[in-house]
C-alpha atoms as a PDB file:
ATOM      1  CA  UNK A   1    -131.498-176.577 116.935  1.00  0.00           C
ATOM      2  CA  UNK A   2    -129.818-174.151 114.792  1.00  0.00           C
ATOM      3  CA  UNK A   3    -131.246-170.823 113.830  1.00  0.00           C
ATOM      4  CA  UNK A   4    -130.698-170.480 109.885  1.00  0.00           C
ATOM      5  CA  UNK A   5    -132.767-167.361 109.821  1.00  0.00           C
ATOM      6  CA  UNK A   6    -129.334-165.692 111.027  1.00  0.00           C
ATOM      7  CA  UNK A   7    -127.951-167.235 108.196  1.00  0.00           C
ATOM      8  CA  UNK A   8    -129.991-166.067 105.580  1.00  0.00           C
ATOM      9  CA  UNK A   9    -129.823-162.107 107.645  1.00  0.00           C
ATOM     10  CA  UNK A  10    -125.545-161.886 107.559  1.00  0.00           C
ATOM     11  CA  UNK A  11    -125.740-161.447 103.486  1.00  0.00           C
ATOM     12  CA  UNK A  12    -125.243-164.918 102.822  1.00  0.00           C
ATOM     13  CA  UNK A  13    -128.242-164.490 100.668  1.00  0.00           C
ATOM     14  CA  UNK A  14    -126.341-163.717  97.437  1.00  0.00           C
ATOM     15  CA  UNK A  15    -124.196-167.042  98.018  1.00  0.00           C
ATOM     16  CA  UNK A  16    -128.115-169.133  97.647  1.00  0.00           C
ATOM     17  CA  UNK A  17    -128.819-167.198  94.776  1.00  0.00           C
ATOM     18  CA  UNK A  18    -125.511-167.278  92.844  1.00  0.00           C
ATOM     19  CA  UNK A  19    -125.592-171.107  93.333  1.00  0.00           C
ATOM     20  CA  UNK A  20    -129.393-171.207  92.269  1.00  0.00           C
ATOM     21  CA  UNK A  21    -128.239-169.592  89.367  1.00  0.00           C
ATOM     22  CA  UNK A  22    -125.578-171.396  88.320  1.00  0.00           C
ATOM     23  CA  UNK A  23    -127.717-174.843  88.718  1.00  0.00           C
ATOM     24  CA  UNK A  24    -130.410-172.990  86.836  1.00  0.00           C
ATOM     25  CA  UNK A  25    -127.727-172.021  83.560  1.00  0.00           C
ATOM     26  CA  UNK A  26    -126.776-175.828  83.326  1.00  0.00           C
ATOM     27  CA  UNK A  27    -129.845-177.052  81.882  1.00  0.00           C
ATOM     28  CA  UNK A  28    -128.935-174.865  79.081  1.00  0.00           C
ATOM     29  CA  UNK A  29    -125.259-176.342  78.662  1.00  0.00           C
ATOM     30  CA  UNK A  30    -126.541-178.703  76.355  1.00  0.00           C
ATOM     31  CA  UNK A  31    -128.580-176.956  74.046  1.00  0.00           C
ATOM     32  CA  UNK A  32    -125.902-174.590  73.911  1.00  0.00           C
ATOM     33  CA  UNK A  33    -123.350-176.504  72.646  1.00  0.00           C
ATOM     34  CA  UNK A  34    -125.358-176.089  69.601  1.00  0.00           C
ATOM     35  CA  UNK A  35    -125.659-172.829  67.980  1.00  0.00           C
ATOM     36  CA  UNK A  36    -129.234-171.546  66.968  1.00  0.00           C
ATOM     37  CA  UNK A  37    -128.902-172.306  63.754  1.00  0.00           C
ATOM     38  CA  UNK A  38    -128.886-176.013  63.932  1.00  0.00           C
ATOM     39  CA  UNK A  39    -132.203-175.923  65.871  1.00  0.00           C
ATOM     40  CA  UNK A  40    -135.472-176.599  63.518  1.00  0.00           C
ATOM     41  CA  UNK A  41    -139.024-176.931  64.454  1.00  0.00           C
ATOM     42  CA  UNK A  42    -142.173-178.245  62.391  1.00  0.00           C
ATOM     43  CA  UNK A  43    -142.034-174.988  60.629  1.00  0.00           C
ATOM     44  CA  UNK A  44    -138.716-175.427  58.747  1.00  0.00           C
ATOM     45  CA  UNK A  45    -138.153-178.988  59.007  1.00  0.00           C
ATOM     46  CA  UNK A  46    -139.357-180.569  55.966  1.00  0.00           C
ATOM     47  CA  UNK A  47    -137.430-177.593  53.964  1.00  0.00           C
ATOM     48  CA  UNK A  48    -134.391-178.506  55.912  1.00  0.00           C
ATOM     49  CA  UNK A  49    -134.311-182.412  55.415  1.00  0.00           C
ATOM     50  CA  UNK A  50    -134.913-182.149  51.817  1.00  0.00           C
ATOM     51  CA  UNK A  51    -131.200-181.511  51.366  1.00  0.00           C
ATOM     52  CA  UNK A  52    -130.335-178.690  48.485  1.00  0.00           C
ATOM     53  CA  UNK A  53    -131.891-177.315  46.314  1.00  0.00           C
ATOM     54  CA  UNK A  54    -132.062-178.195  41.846  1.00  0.00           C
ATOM     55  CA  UNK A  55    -130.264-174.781  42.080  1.00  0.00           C
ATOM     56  CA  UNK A  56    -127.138-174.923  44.340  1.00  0.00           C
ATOM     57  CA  UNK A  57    -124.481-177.256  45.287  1.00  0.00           C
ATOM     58  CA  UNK A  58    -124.336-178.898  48.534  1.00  0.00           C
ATOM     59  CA  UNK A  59    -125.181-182.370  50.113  1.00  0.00           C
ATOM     60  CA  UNK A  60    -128.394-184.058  49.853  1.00  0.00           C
ATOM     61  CA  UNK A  61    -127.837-185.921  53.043  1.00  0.00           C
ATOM     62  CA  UNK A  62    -129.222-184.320  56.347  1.00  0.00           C
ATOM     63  CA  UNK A  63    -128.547-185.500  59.854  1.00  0.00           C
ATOM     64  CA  UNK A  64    -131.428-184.860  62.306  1.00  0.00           C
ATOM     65  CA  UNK A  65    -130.693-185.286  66.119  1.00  0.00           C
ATOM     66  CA  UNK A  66    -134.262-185.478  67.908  1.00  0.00           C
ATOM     67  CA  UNK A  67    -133.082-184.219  71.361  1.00  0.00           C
ATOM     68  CA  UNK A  68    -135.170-183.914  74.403  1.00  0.00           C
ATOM     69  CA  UNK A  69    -135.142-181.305  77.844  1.00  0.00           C
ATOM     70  CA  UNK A  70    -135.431-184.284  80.390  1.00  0.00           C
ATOM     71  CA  UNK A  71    -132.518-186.573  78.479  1.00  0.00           C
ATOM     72  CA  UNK A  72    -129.833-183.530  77.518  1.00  0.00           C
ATOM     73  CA  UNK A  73    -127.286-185.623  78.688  1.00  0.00           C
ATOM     74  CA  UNK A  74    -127.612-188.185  76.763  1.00  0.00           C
ATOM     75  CA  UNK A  75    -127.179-185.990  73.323  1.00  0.00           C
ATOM     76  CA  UNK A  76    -124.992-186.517  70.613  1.00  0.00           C
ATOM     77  CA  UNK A  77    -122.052-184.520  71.072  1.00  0.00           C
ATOM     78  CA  UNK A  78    -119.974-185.635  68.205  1.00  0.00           C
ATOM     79  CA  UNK A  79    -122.340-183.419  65.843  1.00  0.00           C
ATOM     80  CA  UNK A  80    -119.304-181.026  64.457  1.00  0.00           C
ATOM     81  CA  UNK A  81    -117.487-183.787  63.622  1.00  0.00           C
ATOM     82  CA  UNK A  82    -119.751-185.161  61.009  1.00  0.00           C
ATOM     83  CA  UNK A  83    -118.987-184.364  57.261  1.00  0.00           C
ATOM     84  CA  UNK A  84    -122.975-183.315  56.132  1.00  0.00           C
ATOM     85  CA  UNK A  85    -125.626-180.898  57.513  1.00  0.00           C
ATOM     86  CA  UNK A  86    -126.668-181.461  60.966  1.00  0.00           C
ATOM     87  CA  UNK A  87    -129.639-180.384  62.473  1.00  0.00           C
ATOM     88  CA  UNK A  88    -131.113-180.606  66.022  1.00  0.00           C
ATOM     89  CA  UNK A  89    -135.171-180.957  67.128  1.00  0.00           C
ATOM     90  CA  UNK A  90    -136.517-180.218  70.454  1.00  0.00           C
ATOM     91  CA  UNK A  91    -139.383-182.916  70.328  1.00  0.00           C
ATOM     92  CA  UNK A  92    -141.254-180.662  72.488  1.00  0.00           C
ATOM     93  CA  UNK A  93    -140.526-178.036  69.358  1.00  0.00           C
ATOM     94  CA  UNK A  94    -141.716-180.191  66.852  1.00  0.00           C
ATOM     95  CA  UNK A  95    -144.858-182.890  67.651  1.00  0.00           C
ATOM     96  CA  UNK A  96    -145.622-183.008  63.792  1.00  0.00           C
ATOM     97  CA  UNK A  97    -142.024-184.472  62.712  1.00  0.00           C
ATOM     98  CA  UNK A  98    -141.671-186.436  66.308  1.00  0.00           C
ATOM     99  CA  UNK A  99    -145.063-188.294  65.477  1.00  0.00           C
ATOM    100  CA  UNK A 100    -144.373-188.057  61.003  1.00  0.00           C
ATOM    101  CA  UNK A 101    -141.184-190.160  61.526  1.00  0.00           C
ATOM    102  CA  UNK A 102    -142.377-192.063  64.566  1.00  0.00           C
ATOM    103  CA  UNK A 103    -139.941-191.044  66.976  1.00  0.00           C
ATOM    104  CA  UNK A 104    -140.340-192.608  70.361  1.00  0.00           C
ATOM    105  CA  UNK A 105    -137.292-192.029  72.105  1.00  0.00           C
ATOM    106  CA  UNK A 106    -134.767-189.321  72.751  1.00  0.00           C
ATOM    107  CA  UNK A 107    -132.047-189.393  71.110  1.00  0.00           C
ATOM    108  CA  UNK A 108    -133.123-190.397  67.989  1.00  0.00           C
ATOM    109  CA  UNK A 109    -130.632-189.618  64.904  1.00  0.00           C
ATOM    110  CA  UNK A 110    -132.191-189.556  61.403  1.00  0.00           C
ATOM    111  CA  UNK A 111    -130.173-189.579  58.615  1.00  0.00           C
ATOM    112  CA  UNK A 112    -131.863-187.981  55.301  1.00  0.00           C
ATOM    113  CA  UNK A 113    -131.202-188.258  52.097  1.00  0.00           C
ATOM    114  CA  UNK A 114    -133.089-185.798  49.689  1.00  0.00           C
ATOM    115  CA  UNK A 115    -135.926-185.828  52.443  1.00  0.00           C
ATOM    116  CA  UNK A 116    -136.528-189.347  52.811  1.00  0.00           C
ATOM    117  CA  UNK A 117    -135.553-191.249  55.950  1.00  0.00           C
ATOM    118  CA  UNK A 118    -132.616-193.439  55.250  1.00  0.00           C
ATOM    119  CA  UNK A 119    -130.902-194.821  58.661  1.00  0.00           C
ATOM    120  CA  UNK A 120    -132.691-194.399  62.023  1.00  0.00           C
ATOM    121  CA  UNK A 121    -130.211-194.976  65.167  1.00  0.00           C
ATOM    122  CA  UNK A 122    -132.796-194.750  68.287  1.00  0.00           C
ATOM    123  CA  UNK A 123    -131.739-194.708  71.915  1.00  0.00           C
ATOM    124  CA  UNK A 124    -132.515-197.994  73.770  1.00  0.00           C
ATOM    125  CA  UNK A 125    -134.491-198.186  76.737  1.00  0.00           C
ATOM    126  CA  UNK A 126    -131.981-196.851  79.247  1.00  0.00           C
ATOM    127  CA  UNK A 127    -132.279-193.548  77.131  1.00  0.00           C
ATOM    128  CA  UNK A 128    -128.643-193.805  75.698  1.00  0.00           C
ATOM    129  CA  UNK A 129    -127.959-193.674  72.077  1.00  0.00           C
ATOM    130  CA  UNK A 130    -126.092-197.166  71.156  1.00  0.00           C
ATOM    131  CA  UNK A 131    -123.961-195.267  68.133  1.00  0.00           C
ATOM    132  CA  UNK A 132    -121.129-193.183  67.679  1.00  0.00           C
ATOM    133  CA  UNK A 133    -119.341-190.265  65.443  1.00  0.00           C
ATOM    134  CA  UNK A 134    -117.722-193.455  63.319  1.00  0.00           C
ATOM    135  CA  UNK A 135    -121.034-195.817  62.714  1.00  0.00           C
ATOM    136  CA  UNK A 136    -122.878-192.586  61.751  1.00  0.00           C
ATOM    137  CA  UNK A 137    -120.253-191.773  59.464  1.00  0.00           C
ATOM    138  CA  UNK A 138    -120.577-195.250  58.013  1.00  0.00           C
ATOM    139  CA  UNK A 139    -124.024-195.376  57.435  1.00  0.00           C
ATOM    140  CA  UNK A 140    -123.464-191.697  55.847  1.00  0.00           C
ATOM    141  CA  UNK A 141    -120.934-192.980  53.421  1.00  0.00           C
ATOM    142  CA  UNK A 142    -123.419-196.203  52.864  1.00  0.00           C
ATOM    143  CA  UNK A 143    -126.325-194.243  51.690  1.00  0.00           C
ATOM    144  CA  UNK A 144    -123.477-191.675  49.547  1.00  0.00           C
ATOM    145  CA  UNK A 145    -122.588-194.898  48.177  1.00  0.00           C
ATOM    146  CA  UNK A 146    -126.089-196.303  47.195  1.00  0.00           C
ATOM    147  CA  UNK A 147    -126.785-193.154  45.733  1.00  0.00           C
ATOM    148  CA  UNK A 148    -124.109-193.137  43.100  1.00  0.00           C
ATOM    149  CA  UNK A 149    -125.837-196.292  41.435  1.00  0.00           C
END
């Protein structure tokens, strides 16, 4: 048998804990790819579905990603793309909204329009979201287009 004590003694030490640190930074990779400002919680989600205010200009129709730790790679990753407000909750981050809009899966994409829940796409049971950037965008332009009635 091999000694690996000698292994650990010759400075090979920093090698183990360069690589534990780069497998550590990758569970951030996904949440980074979305900056801190798209992030809401139960504390600023209702204000940040209800689209904008009787005072400014801007889109009444919010996107909401509900995003999970233990499925990041199953996010949706198309979310600059998308031509209104996007918004990203950590279900762990926000049990109020998870269990308010009866979200049982992760990913689960809510659209909004002027707070209320218009189009739900839900991941199936293999935890991957059965959508993409161009059937979002289609239900988006659906619900722009029932509005204008």
């Amino acid at each position: 048998m091999k000694d690996y004590t000698k292994y650990l003694k010759t400075g090979n030490m920093k090698t183990i804990q360069f690589i534990l640190i780069l497998l550590t930074s990758t569970n951030l990779l996904a949440q980074s790819d979305v900056p801190d400002k798209y992030w809401i919680n139960d504390s600023d989600f209702e204000k940040k579905i209800s689209g904008s205010s009787q005072f400014e200009d801007g889109e009444d129709i919010v996107v909401v990603e509900f995003w999970a730790e233990f499925n990041k790679d199953n996010c949706f990753a198309e979310w600059a793309q998308l031509d209104v407000p996007y918004y990203r909750v950590n279900i762990a981050d926000a049990p109020l909204a998870k269990k308010k809009y009866r979200v049982r899966m992760a990913p689960t994409i809510i659209i909004f329009k002027e707070g209320s829940k218009e189009v739900v796409f839900k991941a199936s049971l293999d935890l991957l979201l059965p959508t993409d950037l161009a059937e979002i965008q289609e239900a988006i332009a659906e619900v722009k287009k029932a509005s204008a009635f």
